[in-house]
PDB file of N, CA and C in Angstrom:
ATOM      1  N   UNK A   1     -23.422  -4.091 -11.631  1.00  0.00           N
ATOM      2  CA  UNK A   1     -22.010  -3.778 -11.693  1.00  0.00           C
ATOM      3  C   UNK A   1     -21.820  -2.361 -12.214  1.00  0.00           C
ATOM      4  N   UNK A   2     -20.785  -1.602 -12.022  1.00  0.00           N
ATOM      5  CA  UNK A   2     -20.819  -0.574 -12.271  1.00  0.00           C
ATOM      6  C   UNK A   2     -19.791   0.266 -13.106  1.00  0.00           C
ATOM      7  N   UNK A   3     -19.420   0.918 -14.049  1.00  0.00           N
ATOM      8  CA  UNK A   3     -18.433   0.982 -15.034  1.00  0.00           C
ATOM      9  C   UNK A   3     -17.128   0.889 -14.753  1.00  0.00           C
ATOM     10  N   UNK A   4     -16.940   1.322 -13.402  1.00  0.00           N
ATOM     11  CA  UNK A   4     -15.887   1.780 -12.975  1.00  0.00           C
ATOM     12  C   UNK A   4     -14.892  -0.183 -12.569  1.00  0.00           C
ATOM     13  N   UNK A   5     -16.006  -0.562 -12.098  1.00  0.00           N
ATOM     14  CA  UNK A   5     -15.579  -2.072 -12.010  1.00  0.00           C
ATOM     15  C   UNK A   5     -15.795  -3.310 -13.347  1.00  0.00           C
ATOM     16  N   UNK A   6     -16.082  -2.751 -13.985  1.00  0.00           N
ATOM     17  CA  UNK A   6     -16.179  -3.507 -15.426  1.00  0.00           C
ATOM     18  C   UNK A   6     -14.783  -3.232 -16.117  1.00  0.00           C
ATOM     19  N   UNK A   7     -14.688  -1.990 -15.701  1.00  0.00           N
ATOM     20  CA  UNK A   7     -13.058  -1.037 -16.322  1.00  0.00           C
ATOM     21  C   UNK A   7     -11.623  -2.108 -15.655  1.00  0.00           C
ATOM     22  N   UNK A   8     -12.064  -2.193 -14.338  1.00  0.00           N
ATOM     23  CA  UNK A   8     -10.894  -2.922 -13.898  1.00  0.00           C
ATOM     24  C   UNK A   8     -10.933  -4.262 -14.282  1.00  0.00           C
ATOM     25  N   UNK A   9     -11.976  -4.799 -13.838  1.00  0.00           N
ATOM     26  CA  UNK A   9     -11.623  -6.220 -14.545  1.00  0.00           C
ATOM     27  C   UNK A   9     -11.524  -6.191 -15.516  1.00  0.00           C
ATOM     28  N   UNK A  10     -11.323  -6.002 -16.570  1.00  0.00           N
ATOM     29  CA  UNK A  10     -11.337  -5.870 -18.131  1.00  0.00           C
ATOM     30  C   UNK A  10      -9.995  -5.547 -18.191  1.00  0.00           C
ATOM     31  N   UNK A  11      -9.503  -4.495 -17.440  1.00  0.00           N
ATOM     32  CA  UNK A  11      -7.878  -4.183 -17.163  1.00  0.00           C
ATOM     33  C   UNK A  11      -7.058  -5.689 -16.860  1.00  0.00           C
ATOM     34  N   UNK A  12      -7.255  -5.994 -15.593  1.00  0.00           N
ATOM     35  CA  UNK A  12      -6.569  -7.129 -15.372  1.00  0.00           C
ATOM     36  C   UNK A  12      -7.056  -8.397 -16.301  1.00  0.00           C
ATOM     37  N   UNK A  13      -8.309  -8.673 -16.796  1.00  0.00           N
ATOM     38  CA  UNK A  13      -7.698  -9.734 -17.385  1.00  0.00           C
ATOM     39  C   UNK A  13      -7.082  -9.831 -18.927  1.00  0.00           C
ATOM     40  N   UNK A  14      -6.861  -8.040 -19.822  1.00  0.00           N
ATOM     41  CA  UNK A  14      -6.118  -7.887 -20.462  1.00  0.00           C
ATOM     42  C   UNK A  14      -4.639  -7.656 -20.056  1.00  0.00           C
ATOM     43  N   UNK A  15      -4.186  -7.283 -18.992  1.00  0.00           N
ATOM     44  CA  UNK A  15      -2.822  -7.423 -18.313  1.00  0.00           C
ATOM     45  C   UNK A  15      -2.618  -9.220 -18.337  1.00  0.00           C
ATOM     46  N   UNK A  16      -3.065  -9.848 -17.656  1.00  0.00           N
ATOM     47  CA  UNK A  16      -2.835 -11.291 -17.526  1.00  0.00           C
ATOM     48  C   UNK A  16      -2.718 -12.079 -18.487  1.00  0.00           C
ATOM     49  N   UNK A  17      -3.468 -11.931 -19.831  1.00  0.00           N
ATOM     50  CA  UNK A  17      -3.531 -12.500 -21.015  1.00  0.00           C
ATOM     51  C   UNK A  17      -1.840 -12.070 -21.551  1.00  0.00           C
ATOM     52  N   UNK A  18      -1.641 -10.544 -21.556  1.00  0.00           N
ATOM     53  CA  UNK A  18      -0.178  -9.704 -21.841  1.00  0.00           C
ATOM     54  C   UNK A  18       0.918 -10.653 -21.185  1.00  0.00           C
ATOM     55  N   UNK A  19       0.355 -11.098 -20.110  1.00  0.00           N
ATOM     56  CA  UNK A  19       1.776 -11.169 -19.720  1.00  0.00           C
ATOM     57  C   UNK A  19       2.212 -12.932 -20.034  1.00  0.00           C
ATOM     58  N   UNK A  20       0.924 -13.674 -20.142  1.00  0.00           N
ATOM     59  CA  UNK A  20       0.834 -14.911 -20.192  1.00  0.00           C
ATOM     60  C   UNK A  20       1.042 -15.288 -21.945  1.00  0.00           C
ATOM     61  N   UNK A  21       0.782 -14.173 -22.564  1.00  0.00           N
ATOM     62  CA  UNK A  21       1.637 -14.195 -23.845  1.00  0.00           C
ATOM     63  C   UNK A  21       2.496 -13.726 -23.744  1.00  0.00           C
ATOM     64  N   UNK A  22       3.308 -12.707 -23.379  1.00  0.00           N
ATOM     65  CA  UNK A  22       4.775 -12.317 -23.061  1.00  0.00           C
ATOM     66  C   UNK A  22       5.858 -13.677 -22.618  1.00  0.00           C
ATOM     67  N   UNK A  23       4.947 -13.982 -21.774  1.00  0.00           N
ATOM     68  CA  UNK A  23       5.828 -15.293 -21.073  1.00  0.00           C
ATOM     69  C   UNK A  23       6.379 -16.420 -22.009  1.00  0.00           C
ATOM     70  N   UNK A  24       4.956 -16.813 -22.470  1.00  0.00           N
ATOM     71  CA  UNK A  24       5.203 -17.786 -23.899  1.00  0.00           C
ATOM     72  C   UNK A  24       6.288 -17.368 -25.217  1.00  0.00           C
ATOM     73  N   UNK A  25       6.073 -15.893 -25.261  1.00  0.00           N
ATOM     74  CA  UNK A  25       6.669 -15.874 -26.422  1.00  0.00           C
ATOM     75  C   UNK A  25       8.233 -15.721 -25.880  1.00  0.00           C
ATOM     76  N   UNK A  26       8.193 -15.277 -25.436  1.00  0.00           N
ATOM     77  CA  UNK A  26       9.510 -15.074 -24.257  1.00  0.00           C
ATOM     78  C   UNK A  26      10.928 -16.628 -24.599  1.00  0.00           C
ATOM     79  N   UNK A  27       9.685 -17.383 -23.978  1.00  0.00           N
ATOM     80  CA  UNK A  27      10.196 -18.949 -24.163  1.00  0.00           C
ATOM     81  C   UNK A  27      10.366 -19.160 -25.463  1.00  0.00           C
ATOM     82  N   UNK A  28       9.829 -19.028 -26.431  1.00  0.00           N
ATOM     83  CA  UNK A  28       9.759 -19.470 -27.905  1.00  0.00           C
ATOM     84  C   UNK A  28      10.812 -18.875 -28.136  1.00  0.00           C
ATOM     85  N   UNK A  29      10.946 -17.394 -28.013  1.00  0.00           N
ATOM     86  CA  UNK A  29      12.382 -16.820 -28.283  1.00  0.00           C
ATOM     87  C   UNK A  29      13.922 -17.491 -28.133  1.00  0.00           C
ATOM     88  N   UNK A  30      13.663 -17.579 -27.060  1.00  0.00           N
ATOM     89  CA  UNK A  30      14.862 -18.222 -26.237  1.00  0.00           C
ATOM     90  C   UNK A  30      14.833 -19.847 -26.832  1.00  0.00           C
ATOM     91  N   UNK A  31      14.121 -20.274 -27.541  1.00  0.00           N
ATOM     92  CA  UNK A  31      14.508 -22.129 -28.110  1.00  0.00           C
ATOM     93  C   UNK A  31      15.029 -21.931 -29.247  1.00  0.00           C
ATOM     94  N   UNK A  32      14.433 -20.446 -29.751  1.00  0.00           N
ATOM     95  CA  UNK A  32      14.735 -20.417 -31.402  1.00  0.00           C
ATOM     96  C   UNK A  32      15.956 -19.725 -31.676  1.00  0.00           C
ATOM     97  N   UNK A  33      16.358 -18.559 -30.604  1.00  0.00           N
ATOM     98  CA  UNK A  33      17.583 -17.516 -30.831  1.00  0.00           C
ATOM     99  C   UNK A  33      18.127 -17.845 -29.698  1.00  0.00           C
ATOM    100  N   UNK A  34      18.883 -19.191 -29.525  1.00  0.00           N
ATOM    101  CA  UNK A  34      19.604 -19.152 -28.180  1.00  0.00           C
ATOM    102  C   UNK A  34      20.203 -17.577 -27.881  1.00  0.00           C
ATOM    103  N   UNK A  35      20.756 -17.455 -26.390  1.00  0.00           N
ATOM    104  CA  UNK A  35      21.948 -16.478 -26.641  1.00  0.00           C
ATOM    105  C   UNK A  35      23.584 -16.493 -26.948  1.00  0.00           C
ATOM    106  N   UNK A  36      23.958 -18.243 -27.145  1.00  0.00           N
ATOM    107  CA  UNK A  36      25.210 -17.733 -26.849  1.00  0.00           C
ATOM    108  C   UNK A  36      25.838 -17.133 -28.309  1.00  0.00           C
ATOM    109  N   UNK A  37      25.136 -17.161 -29.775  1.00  0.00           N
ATOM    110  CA  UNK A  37      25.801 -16.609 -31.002  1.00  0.00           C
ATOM    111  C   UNK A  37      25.586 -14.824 -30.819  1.00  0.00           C
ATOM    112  N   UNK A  38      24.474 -14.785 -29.845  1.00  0.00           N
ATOM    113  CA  UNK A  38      24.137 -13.219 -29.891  1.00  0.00           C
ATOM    114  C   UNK A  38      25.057 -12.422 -28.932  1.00  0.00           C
ATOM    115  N   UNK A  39      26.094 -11.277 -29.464  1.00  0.00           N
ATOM    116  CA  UNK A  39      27.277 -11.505 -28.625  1.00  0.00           C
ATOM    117  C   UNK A  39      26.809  -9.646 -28.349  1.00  0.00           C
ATOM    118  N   UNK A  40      26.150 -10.112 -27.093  1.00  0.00           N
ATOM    119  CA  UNK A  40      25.074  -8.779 -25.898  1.00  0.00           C
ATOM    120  C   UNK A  40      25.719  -8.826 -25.053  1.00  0.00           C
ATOM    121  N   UNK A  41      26.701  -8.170 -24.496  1.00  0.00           N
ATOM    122  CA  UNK A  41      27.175  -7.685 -23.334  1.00  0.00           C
ATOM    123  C   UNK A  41      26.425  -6.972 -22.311  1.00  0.00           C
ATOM    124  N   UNK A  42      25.114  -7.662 -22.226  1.00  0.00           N
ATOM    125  CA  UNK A  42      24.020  -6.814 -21.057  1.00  0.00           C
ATOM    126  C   UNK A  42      25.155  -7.394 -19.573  1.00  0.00           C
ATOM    127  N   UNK A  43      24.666  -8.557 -19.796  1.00  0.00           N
ATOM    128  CA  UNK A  43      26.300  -8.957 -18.219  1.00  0.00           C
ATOM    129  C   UNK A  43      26.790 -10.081 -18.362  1.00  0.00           C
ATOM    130  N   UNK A  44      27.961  -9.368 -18.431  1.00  0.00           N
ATOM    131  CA  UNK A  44      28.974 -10.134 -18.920  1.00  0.00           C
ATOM    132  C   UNK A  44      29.866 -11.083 -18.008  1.00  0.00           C
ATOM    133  N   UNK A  45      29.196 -10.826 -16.896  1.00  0.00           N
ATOM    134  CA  UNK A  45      29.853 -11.743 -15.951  1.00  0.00           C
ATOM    135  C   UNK A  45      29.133 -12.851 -15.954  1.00  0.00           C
ATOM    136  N   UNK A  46      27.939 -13.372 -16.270  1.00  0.00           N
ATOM    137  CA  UNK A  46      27.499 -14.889 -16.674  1.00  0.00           C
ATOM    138  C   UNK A  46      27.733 -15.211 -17.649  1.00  0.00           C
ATOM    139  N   UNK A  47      27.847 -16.602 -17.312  1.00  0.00           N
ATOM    140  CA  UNK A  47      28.046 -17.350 -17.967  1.00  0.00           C
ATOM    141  C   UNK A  47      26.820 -18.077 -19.253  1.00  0.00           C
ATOM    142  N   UNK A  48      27.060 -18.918 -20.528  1.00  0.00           N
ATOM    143  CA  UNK A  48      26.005 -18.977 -20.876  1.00  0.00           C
ATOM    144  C   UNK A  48      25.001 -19.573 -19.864  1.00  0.00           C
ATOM    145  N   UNK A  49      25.091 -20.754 -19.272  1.00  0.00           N
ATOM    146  CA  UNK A  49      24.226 -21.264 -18.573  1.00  0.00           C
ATOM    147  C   UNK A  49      23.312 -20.360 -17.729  1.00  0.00           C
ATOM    148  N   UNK A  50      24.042 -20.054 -17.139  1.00  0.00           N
ATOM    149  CA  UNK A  50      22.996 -18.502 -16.387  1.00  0.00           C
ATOM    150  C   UNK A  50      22.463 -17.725 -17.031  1.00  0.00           C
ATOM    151  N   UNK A  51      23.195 -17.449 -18.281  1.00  0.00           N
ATOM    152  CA  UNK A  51      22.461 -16.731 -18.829  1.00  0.00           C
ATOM    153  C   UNK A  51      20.843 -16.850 -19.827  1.00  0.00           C
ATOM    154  N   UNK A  52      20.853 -18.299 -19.838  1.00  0.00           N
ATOM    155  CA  UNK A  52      19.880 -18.795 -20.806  1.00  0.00           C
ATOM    156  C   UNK A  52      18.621 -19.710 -19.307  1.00  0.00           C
ATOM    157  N   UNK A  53      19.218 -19.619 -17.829  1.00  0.00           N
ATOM    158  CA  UNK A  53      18.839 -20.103 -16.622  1.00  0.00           C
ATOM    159  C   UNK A  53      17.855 -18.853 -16.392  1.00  0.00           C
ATOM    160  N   UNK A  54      18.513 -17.800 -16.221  1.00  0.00           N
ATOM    161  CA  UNK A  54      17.737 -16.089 -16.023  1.00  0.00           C
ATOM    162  C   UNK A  54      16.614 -15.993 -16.922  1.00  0.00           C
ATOM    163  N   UNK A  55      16.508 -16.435 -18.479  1.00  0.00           N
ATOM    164  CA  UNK A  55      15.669 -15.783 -19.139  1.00  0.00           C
ATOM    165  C   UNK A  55      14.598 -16.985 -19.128  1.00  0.00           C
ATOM    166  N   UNK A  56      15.404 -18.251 -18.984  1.00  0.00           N
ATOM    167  CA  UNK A  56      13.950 -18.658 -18.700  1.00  0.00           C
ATOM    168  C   UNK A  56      13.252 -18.707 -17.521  1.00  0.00           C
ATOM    169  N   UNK A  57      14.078 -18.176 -16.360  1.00  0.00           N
ATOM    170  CA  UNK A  57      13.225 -17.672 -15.125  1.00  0.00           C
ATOM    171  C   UNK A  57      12.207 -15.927 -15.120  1.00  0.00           C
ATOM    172  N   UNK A  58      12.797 -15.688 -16.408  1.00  0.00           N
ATOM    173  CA  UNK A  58      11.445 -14.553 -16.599  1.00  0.00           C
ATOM    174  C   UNK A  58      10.927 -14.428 -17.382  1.00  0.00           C
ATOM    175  N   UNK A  59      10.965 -15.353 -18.077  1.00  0.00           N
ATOM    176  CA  UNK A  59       9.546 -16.102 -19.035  1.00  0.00           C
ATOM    177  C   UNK A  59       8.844 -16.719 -18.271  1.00  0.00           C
ATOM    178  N   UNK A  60       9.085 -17.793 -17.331  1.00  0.00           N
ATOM    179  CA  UNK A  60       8.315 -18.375 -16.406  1.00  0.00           C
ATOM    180  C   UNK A  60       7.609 -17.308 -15.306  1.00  0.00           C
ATOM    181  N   UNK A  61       8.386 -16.300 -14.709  1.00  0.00           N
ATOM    182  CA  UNK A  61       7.992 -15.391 -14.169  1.00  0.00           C
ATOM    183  C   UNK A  61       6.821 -14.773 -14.585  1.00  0.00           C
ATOM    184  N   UNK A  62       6.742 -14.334 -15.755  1.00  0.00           N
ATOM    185  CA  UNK A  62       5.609 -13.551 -16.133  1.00  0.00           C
ATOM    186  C   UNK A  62       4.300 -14.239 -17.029  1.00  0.00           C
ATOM    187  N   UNK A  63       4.776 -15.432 -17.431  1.00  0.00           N
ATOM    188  CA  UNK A  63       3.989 -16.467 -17.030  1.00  0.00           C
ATOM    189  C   UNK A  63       2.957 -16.324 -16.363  1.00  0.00           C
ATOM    190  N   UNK A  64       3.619 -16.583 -14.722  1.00  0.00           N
ATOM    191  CA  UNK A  64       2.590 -17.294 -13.452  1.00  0.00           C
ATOM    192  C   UNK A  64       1.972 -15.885 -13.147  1.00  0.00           C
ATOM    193  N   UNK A  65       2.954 -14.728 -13.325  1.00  0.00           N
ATOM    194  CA  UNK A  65       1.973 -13.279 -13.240  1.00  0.00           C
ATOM    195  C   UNK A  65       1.254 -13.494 -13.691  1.00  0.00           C
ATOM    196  N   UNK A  66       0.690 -13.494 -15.203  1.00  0.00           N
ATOM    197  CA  UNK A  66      -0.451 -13.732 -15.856  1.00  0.00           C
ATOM    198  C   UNK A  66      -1.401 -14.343 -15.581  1.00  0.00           C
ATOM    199  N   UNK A  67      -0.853 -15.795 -14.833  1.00  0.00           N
ATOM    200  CA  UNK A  67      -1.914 -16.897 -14.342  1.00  0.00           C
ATOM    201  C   UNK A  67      -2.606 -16.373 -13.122  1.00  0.00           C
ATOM    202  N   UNK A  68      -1.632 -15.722 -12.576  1.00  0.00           N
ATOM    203  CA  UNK A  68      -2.079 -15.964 -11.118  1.00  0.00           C
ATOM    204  C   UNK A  68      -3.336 -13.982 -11.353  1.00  0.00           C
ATOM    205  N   UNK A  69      -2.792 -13.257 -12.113  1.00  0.00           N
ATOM    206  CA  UNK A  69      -3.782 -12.422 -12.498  1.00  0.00           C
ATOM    207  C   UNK A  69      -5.176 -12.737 -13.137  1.00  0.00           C
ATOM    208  N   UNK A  70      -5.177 -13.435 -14.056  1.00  0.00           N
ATOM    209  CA  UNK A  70      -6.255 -14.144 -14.375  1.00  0.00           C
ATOM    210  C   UNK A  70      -6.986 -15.049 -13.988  1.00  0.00           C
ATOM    211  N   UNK A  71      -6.497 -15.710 -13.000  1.00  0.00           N
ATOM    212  CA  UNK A  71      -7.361 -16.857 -11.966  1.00  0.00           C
ATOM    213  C   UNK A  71      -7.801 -16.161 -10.467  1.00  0.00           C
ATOM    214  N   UNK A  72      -7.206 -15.073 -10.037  1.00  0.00           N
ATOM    215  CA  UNK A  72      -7.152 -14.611  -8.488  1.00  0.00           C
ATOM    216  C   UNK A  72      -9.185 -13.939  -8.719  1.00  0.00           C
ATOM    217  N   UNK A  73      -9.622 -13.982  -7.655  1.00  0.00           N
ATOM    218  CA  UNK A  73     -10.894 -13.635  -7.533  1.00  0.00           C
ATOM    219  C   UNK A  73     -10.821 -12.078  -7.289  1.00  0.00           C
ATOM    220  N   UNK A  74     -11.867 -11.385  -7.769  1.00  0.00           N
ATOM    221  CA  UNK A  74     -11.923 -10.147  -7.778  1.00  0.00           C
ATOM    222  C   UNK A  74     -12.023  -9.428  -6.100  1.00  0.00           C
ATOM    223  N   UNK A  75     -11.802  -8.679  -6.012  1.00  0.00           N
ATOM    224  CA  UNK A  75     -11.497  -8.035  -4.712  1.00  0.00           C
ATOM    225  C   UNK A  75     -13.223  -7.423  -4.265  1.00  0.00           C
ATOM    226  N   UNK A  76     -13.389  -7.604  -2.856  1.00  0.00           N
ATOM    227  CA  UNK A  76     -14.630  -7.400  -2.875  1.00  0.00           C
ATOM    228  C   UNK A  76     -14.636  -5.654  -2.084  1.00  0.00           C
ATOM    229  N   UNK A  77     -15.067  -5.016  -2.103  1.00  0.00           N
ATOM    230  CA  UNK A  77     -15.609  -3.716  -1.318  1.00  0.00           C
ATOM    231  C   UNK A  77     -15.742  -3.290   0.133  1.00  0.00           C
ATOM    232  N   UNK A  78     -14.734  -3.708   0.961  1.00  0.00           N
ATOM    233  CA  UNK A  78     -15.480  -3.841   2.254  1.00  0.00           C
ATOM    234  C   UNK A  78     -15.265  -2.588   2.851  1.00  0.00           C
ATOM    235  N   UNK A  79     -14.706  -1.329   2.098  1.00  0.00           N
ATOM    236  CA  UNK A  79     -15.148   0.223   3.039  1.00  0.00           C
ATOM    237  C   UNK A  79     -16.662   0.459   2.949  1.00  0.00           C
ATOM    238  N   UNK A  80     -17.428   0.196   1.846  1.00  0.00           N
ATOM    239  CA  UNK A  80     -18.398   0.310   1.626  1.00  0.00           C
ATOM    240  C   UNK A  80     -19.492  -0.129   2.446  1.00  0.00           C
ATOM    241  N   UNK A  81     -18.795  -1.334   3.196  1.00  0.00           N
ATOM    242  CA  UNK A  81     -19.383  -1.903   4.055  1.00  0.00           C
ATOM    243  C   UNK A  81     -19.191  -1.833   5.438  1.00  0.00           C
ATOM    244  N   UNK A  82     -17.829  -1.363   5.678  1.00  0.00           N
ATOM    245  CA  UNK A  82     -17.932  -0.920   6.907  1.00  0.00           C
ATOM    246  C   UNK A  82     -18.866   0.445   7.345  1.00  0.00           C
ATOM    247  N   UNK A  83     -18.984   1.164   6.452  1.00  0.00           N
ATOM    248  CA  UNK A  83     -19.277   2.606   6.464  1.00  0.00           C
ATOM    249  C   UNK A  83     -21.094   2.389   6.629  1.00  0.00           C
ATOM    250  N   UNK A  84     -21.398   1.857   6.128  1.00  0.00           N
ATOM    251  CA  UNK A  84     -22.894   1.427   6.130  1.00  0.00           C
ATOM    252  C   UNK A  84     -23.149   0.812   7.619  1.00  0.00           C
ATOM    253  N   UNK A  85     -22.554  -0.246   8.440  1.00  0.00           N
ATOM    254  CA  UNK A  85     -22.141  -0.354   9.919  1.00  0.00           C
ATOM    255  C   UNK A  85     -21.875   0.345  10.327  1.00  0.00           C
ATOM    256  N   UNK A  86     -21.169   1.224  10.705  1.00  0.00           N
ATOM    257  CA  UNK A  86     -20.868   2.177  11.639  1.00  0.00           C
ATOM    258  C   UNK A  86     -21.930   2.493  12.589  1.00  0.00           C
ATOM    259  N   UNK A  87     -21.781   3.325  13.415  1.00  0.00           N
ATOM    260  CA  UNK A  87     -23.091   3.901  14.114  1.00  0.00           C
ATOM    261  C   UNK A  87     -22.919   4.715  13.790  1.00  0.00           C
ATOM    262  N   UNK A  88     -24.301   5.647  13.963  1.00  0.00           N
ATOM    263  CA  UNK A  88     -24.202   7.050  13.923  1.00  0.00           C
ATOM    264  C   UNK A  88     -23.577   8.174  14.968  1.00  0.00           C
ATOM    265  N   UNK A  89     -23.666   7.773  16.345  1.00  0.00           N
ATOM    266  CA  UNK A  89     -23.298   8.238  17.469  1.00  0.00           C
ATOM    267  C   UNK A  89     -21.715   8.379  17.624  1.00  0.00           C
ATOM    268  N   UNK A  90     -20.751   7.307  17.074  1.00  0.00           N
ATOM    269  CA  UNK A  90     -19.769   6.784  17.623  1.00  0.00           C
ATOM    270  C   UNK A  90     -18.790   7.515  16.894  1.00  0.00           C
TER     271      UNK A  90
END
């Protein structure tokens, strides 16, 4: 293996862990500090329900980012391999 690919995976599965704790804590937030006493005019056109519907759709969101970063199989090389096929002539 070679540094340059030790670098990335090491990247993504510290991104995925980030976000799969982001997600969690995300949720914990939102059980412990509802929003409707916190009076945030980010948009004010929802309602609480939507508004507490949204955040736990991006807690869950970044969540399954995480999961799906940390479970997806590493990407394999195939210029490397075409280039080695090629002909020489062509």
């Amino acid at each position: 293996m070679t540094e340059r690919y030790r670098e990335s995976r090491r990247l993504k599965r510290v991104t995925g862990m980030t976000l799969v704790f982001s997600g969690v804590l995300f949720w914990m937030l939102l059980i412990a500090l509802p929003l409707a006493p916190l009076h945030v005019n980010l948009l004010p056109s929802l309602g609480h329900a939507q508004k507490q519907s949204l955040a736990v759709t991006l807690g869950g969101a970044s969540l399954v980012g995480g999961i799906i970063l940390l479970l997806a199989p590493s990407r394999r090389r195939r210029r490397a391999v075409l280039q080695r096929c090629a002909l020489p002539g062509a």
